[in-house]
Protein backbone atom coordinates (compact mmCIF):
# COMPACT_ATOMS: atom_id res chain seq x y z
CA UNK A 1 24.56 -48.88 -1.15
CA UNK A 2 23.59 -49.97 -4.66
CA UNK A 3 23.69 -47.56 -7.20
CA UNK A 4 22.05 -46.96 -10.68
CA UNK A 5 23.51 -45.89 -13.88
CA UNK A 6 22.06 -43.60 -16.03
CA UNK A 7 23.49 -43.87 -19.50
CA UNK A 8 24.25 -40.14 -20.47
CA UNK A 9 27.82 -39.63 -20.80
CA UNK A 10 28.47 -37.32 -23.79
CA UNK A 11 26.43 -33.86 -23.08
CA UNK A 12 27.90 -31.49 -19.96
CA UNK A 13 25.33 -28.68 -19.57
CA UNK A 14 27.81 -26.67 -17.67
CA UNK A 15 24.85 -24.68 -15.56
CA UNK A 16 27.37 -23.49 -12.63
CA UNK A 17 26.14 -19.84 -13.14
CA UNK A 18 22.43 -20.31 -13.54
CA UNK A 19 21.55 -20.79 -10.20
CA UNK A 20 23.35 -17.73 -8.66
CA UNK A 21 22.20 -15.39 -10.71
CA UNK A 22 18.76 -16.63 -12.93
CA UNK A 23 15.41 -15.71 -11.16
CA UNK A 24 17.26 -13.25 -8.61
CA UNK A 25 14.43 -10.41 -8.69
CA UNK A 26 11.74 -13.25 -8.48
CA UNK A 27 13.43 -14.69 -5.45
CA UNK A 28 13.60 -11.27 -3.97
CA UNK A 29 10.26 -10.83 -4.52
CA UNK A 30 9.02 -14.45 -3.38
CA UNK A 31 11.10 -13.94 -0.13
CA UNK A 32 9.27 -10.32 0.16
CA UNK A 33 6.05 -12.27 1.20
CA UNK A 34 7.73 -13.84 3.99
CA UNK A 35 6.03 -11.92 6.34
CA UNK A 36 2.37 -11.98 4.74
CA UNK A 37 1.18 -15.18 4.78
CA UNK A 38 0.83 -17.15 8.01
CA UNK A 39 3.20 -19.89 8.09
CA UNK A 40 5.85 -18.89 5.44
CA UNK A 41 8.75 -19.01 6.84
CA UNK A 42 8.32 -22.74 7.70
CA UNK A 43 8.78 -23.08 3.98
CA UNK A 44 11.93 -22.24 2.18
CA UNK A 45 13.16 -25.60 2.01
CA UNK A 46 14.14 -25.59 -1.88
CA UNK A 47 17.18 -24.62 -3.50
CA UNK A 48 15.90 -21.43 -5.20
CA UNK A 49 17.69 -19.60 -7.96
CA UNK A 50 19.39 -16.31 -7.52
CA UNK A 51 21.00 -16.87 -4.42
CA UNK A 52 23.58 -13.83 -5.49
CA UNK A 53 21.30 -11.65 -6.04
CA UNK A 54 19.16 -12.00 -2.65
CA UNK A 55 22.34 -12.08 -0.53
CA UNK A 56 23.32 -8.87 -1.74
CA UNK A 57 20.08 -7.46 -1.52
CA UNK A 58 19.09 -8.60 1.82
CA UNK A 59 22.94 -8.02 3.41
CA UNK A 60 22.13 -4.51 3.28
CA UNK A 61 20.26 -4.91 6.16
CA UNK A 62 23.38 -6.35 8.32
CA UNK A 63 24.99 -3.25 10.25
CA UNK A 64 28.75 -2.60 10.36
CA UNK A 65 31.79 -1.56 8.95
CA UNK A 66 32.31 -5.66 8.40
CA UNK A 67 29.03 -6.29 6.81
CA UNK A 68 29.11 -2.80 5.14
CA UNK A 69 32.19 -3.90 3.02
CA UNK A 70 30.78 -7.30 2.06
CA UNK A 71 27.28 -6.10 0.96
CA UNK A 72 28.21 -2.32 0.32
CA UNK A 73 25.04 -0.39 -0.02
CA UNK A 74 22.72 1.93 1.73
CA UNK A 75 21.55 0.93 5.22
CA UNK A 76 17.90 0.82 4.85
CA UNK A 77 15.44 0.09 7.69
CA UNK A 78 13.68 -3.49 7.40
CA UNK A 79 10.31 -2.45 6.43
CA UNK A 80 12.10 -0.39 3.45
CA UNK A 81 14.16 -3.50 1.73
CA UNK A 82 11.08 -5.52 2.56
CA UNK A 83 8.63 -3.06 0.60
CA UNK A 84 6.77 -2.46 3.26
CA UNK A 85 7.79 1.25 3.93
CA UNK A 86 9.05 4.08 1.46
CA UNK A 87 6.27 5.07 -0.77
CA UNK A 88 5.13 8.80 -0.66
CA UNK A 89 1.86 9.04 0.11
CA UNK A 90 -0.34 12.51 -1.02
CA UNK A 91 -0.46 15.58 1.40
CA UNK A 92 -3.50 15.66 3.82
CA UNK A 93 -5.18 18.38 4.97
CA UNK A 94 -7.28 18.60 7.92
CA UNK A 95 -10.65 21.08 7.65
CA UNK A 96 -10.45 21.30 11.50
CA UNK A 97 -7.49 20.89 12.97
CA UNK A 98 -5.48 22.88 10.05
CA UNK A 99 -2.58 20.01 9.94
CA UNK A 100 -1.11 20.02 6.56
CA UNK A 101 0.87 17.64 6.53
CA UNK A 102 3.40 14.94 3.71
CA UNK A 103 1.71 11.39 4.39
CA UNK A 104 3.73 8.34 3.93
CA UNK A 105 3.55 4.87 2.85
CA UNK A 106 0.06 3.64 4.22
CA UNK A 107 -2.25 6.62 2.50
CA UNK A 108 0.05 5.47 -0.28
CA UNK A 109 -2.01 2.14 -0.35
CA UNK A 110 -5.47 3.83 0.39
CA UNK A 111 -4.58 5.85 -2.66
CA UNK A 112 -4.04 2.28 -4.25
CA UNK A 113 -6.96 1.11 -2.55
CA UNK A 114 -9.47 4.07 -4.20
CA UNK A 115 -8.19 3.02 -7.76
CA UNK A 116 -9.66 -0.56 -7.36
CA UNK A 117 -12.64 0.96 -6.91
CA UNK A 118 -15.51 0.01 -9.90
CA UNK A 119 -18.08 1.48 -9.45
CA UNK A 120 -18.51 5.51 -9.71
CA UNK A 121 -21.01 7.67 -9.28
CA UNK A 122 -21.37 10.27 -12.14
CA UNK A 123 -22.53 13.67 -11.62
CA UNK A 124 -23.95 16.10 -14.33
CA UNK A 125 -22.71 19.01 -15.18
CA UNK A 126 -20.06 20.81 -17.70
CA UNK A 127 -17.43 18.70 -18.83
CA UNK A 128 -13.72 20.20 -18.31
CA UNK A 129 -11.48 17.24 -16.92
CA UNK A 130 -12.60 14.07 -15.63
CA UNK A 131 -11.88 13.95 -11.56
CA UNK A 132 -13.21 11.94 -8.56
CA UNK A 133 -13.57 12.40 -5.39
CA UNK A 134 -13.75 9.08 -2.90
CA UNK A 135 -15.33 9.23 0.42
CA UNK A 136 -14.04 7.09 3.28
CA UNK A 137 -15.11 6.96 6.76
CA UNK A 138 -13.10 5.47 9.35
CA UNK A 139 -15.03 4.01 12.20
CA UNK A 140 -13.60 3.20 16.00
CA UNK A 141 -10.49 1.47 15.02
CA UNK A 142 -9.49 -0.56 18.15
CA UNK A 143 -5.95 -0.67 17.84
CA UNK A 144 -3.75 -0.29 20.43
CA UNK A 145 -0.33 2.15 19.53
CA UNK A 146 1.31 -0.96 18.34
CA UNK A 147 -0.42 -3.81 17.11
CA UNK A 148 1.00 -7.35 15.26
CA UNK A 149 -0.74 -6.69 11.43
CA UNK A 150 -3.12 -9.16 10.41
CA UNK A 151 -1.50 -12.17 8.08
CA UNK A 152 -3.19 -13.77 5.14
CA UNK A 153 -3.91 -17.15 4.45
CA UNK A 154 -1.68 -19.99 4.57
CA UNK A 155 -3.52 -21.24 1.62
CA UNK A 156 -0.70 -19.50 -0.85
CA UNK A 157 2.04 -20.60 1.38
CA UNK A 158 1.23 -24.48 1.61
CA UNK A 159 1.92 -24.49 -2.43
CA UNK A 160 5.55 -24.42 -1.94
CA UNK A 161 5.47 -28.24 -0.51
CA UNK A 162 5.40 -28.63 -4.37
CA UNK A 163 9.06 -27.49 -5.35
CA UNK A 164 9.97 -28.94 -1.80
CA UNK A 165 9.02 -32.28 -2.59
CA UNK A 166 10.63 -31.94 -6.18
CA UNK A 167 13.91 -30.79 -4.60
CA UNK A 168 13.80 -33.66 -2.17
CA UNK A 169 13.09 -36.15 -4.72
CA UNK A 170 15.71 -34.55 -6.70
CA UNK A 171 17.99 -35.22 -3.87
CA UNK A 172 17.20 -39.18 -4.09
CA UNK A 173 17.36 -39.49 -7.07
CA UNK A 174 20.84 -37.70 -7.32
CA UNK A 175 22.23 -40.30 -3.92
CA UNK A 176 20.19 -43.41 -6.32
CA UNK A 177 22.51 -42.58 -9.00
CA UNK A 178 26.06 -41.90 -6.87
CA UNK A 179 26.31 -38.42 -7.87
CA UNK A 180 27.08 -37.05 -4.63
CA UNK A 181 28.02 -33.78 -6.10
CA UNK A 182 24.92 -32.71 -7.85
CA UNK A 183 23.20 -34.64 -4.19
CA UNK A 184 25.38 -31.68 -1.64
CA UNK A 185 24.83 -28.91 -4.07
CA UNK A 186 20.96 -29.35 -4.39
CA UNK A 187 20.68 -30.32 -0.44
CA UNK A 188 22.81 -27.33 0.40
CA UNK A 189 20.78 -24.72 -1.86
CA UNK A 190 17.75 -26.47 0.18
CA UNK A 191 19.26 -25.74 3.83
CA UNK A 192 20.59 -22.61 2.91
CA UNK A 193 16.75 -21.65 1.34
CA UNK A 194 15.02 -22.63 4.15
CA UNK A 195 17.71 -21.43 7.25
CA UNK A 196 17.46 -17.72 5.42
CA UNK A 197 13.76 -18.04 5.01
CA UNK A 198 12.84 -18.98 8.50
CA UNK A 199 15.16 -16.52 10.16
CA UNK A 200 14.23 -13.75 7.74
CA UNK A 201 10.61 -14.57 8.45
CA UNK A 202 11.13 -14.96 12.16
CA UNK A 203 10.28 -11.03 12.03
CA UNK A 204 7.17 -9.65 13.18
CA UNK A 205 5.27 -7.44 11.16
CA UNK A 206 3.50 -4.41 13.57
CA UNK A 207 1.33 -1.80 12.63
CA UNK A 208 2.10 1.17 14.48
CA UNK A 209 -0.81 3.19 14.46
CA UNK A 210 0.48 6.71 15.15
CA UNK A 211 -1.02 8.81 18.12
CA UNK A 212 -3.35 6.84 20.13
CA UNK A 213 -4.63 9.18 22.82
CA UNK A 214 -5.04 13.27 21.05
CA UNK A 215 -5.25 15.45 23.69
CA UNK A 216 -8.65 16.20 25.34
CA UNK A 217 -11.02 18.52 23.24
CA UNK A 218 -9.36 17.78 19.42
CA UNK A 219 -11.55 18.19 17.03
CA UNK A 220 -12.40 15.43 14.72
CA UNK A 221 -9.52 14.81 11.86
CA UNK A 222 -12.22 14.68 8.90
CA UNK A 223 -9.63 15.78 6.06
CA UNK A 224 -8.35 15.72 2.27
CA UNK A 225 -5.71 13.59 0.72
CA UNK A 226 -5.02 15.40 -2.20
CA UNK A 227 -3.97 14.43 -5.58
CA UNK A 228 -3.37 16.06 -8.89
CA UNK A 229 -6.75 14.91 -10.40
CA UNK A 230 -8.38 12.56 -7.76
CA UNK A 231 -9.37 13.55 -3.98
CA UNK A 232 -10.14 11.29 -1.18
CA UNK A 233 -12.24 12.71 1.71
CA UNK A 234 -11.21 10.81 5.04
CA UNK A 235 -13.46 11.33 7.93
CA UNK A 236 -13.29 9.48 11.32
CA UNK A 237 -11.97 11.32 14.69
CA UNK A 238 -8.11 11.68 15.10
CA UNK A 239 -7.03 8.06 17.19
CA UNK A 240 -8.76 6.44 14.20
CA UNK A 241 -7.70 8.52 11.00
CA UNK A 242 -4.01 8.62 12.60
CA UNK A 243 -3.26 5.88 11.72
CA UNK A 244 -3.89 6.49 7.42
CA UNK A 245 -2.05 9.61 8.00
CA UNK A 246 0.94 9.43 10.34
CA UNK A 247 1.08 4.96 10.83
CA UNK A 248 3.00 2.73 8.99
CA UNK A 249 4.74 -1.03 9.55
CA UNK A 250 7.31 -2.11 11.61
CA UNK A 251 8.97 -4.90 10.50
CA UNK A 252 10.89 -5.95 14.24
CA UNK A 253 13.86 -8.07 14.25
CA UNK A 254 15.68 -9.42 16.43
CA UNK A 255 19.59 -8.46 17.04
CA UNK A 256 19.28 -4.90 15.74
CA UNK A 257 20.49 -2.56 14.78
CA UNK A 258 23.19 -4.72 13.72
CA UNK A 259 21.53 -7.64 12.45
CA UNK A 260 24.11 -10.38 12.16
CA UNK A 261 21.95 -13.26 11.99
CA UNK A 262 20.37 -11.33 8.20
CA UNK A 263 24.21 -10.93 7.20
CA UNK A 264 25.03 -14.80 8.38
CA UNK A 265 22.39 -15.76 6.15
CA UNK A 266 23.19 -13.81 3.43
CA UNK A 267 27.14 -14.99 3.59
CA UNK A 268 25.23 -19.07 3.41
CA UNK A 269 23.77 -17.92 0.54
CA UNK A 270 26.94 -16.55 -1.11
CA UNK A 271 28.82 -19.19 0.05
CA UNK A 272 26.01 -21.26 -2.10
CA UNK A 273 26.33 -19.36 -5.11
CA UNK A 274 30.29 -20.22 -4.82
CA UNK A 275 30.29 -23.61 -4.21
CA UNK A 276 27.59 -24.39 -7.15
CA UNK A 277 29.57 -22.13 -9.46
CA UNK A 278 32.92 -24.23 -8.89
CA UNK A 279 31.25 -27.81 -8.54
CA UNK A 280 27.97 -28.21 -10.81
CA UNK A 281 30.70 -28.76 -13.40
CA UNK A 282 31.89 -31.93 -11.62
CA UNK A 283 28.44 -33.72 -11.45
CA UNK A 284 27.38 -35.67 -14.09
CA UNK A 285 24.65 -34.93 -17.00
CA UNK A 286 21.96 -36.64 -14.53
CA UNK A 287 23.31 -34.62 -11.50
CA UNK A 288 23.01 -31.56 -13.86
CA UNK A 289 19.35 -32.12 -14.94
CA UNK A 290 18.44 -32.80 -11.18
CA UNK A 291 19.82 -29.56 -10.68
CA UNK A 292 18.33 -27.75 -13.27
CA UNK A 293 14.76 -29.79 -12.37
CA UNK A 294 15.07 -28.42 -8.84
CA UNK A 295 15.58 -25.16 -9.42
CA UNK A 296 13.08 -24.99 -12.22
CA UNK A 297 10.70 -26.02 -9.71
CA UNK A 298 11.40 -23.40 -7.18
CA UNK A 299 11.89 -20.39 -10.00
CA UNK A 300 8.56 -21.62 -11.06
CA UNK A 301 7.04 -21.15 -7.10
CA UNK A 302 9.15 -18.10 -7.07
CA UNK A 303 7.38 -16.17 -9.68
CA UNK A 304 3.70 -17.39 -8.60
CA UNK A 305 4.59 -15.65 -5.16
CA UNK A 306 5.86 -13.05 -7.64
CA UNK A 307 2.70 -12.90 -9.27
CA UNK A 308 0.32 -12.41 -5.97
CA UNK A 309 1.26 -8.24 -6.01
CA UNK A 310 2.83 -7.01 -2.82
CA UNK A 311 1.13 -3.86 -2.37
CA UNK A 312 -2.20 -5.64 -2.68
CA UNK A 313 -1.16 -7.64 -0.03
CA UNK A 314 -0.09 -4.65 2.09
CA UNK A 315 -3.91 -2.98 1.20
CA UNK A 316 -5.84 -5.94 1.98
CA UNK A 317 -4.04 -6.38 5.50
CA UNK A 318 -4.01 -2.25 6.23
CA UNK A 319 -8.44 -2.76 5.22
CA UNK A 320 -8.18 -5.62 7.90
CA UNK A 321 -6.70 -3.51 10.69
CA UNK A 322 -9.06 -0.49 9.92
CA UNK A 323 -11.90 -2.82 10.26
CA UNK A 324 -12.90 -3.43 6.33
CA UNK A 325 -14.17 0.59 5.89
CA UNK A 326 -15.89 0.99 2.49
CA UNK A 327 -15.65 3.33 -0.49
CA UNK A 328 -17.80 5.47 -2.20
CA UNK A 329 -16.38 7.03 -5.42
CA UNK A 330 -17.99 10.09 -7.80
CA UNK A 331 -16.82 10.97 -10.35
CA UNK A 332 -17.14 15.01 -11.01
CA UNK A 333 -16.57 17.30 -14.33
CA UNK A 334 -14.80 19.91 -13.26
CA UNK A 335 -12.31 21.60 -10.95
CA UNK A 336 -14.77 23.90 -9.46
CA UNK A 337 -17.55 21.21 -9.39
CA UNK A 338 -14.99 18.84 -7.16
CA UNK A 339 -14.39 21.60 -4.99
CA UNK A 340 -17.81 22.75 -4.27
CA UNK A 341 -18.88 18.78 -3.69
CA UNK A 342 -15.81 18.13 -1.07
CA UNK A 343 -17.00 21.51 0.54
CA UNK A 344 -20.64 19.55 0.47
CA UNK A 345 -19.76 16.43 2.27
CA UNK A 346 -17.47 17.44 4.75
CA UNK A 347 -19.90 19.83 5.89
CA UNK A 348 -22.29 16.49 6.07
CA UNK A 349 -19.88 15.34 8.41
CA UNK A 350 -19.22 18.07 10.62
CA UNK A 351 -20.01 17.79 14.21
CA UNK A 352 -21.64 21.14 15.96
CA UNK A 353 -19.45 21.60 18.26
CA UNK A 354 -17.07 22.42 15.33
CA UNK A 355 -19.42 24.71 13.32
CA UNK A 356 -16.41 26.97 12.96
CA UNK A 357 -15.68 24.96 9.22
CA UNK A 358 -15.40 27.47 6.19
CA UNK A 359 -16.20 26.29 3.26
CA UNK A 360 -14.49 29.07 1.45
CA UNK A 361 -11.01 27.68 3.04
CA UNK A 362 -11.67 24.63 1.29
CA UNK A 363 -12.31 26.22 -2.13
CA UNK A 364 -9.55 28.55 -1.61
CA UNK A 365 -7.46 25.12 -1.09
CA UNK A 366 -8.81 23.45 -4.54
CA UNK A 367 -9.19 26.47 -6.28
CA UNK A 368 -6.71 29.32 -5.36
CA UNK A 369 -6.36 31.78 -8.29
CA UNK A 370 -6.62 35.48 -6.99
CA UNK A 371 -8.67 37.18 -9.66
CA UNK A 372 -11.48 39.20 -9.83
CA UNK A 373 -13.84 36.11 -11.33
CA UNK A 374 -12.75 33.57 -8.77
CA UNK A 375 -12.81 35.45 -5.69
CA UNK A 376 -16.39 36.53 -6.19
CA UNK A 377 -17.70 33.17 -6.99
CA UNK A 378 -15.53 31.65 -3.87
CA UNK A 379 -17.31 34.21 -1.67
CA UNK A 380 -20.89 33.37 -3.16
CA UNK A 381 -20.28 29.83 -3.49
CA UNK A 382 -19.30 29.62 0.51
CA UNK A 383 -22.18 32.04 1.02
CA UNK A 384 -24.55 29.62 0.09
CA UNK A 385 -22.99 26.72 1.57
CA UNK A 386 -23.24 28.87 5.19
CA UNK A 387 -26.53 29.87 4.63
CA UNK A 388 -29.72 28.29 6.73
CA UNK A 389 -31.91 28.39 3.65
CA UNK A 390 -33.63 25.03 2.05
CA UNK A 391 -33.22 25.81 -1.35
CA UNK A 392 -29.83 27.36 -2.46
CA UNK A 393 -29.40 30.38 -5.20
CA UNK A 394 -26.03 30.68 -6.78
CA UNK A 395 -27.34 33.67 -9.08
CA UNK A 396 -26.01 37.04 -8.39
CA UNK A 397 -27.45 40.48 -8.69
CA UNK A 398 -26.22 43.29 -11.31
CA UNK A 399 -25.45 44.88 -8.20
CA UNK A 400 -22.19 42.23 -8.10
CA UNK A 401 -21.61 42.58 -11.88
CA UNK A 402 -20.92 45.98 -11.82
CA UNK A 403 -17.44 46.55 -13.62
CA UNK A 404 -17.36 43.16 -14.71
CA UNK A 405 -16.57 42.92 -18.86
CA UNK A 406 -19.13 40.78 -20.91
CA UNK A 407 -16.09 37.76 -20.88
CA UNK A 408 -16.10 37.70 -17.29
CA UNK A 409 -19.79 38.00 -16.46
CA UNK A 410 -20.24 34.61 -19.30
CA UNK A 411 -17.61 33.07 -16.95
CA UNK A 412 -18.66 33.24 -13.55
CA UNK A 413 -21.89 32.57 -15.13
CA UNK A 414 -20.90 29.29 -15.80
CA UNK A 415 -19.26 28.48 -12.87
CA UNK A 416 -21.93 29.49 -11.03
CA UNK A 417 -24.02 26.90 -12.85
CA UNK A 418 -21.40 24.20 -12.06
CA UNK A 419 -21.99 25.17 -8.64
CA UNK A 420 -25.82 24.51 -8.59
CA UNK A 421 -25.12 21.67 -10.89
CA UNK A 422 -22.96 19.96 -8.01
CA UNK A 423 -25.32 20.85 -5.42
CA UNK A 424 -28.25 19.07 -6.78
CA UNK A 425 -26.18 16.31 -7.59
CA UNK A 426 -25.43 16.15 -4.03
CA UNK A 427 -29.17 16.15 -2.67
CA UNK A 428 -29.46 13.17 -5.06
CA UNK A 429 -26.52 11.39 -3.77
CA UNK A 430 -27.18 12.27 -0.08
CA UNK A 431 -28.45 9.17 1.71
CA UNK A 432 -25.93 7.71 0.24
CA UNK A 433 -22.96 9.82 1.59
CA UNK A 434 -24.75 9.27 4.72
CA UNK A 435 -24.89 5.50 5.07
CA UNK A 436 -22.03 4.98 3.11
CA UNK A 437 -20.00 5.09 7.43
CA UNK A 438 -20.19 1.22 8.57
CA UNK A 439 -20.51 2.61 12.13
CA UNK A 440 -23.29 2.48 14.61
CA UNK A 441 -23.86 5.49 16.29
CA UNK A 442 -23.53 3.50 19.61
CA UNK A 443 -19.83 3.36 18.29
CA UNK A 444 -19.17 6.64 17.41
CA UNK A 445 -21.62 8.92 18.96
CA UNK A 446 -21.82 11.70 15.62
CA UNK A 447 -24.13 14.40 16.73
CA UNK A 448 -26.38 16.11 13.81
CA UNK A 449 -24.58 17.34 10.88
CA UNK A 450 -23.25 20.98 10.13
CA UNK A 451 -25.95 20.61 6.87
CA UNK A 452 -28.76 19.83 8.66
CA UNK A 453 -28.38 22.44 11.49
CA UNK A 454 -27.28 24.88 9.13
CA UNK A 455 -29.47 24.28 5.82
């Protein structure tokens, strides 16, 4: 076969360690989004960088005392080295069904989810702290107890037959010139790429949805994730708010719990590393810029996949799978003012065969100080909320005030005031707490609320 000679003869670049160790938390990332996008795994075929760093990251995974001493490290399930489990979500509480309970990584990304949202609805009143409280309503998810999670495009995916082309050019160009050095190292960083990526993304990603079928007669799982400053009011009955609070993904491979074919892969893509640290020496300048060029290209594909943000990812496919519900965010003044208002709209959601909800529970929840001051406004405060009356009073007698000092009769006063404030700022904002469910009642039959039978 003829050859061509390329006259550069004087410069060695000596890059034997840049592949093996350069881009290594890009490629970790990039290889993260394996299970994302529809058709990804079909497309590893370039010799990325950091092939050191992803076989020891990913050779956790493989299972034994064998594997164990190559890649030493913890032994983490699939969805965890993935990022796809792990985060800590907020506590929920449920109104009606009194679970308290530590949520995990999916109310993690509805958390996420709340802080993309723009547009808030202020309410008046006296300025303390600046909270929020976001209302989402879950309608009749129809998902089995395990279901595959929705992918996103292959739009993103397709743009790596850019740094494949480049490394297969490379390639020629490399066998055009007789360096058959730089030509294996380059073709092996390719089948080594694309071997790990396909059987790495040969996993399916599930979303397990929790409980599916709550015993007969429980009550509907309308609840609080709390935060330190923000609150997000999920309502929805229990099969369909399960799976925020107790679901997560399942990232199912093949060969567990061992998973030799992960630590095979991983050992290609030392032996990789290895072989392009002794060799890319031996290759000429030409051979060494090929090198560099295809590795460049895939570093630069690398950190675009980089660049796309995981966990939005994970949010936009957890909104697909709970049927796109939307968000309604307000933003409130003060503690007591976010307290009465949650009190306000999960009462709009209550169903009456569950008029046993006490509001002062929930403002004991936000707001539990045990002094003279607080306990008398909690017991007004839920008074009024309980009461059948049209218009609401939040004024108390000097019958109450007897024994109070002049310093605590200015406070409760004032809280008092934040009360009413709230409340009118909730009969403004009603309709659109109301409509802000997706739901058709022929969906999810929601008799007449605990506000309108009550108030």
């Amino acid at each position: 076969m003829p050859t061509f000679s390329v006259p550069i003869n004087n410069l060695n670049l000596d890059t034997s360690g840049v592949a093996g160790f350069f881009g290594g938390d890009e490629a970790i990332s990039a290889m993260a989004t394996v299970h994302l996008y529809r058709g990804r795994r079909w497309l590893g075929w370039y010799n990325s960088p950091g092939s050191y760093i992803v076989a020891k990251k990913f050779g956790q995974l493989a299972n034994s005392r064998f594997w164990d001493g190559l890649f030493p490290g913890p032994n983490l399930s699939p969805a965890e080295v993935f990022g796809l489990d792990g985060q800590t979500g907020p506590r929920y509480w449920g109104v009606l069904s009194g679970t308290d309970m530590q949520t995990g990584h999916l109310a993690y990304l509805v958390v996420q989810k709340t802080k993309e949202v723009e547009e808030v609805v202020k309410l008046g009143g006296r300025e303390t702290i600046p909270l929020t409280v976001t209302i989402l309503d879950i309608g009749d998810v129809i998902l089995r107890h395990t279901d595959q999670a929705p992918m996103m495009s292959v739009h993103h995916a397709l743009l790596a037959a850019i740094p494949i082309t480049i490394n297969l050019a490379t390639c020629v160009l490399c066998a055009a010139s007789g360096d058959w050095p730089a030509f294996t190292l380059i073709l092996l960083g390719v089948i080594s790429g694309g071997i790990s990526c396909f059987v790495i993304g040969s996993a399916q990603l599930d979303f397990l949805s929790g409980v599916r079928e709550p015993a007969p007669g429980t009550p509907p799982a309308d609840g609080i994730l709390l935060m330190r400053n923000d609150v997000v009011i999920v309502r929805g009955a229990e099969k369909d708010v399960n799976p925020i609070t107790k679901g997560k993904f399942v990232l199912r491979m093949d060969g567990g719990p061992e998973y030799r074919r992960i630590g095979f892969c991983s050992l290609l893509l030392l032996a990789q590393f290895l072989l392009q640290l002794l060799f890319i020496p031996q290759a000429s300048t030409f051979g060494q810029i090929m090198f560099i060029s295809s590795v460049a290209a895939s570093w630069t594909y690398n950190s675009f996949l980089s660049s796309l943000e995981q966990e939005k990812i994970q949010v936009n496919i957890l909104w697909k799978a709970l049927d796109n519900p939307r968000l309604l965010k307000f933003g409130l003044k003060s503690r007591a003012a976010q307290a009465v208002f949650t009190c306000l709209v999960l009462s709009n959601g209550i169903q009456r065969p569950f008029v046993d909800f006490s509001p002062k529970k929930v403002l004991q929840r936000f707001i539990s100080n045990d002094t003279r001051v607080w306990n008398v406004w909690r017991d007004k405060v839920a008074e009024q909320l309980e009461n059948n009356n049209e218009g609401k009073s939040f004024n108390l007698d000097s019958k109450d005030l007897r024994g109070f000092s002049d310093h605590e009769r200015a406070l409760l006063a004032s809280l008092l005031r934040d009360a009413h404030d709230t409340y009118r700022g909730y009969q403004e904002q009603e309709h659109k707490i109301r409509n802000n469910t997706h739901i058709s009642e022929k969906q999810v039959p929601r008799p007449d609320s605990f506000v309108e039978s009550r108030v």
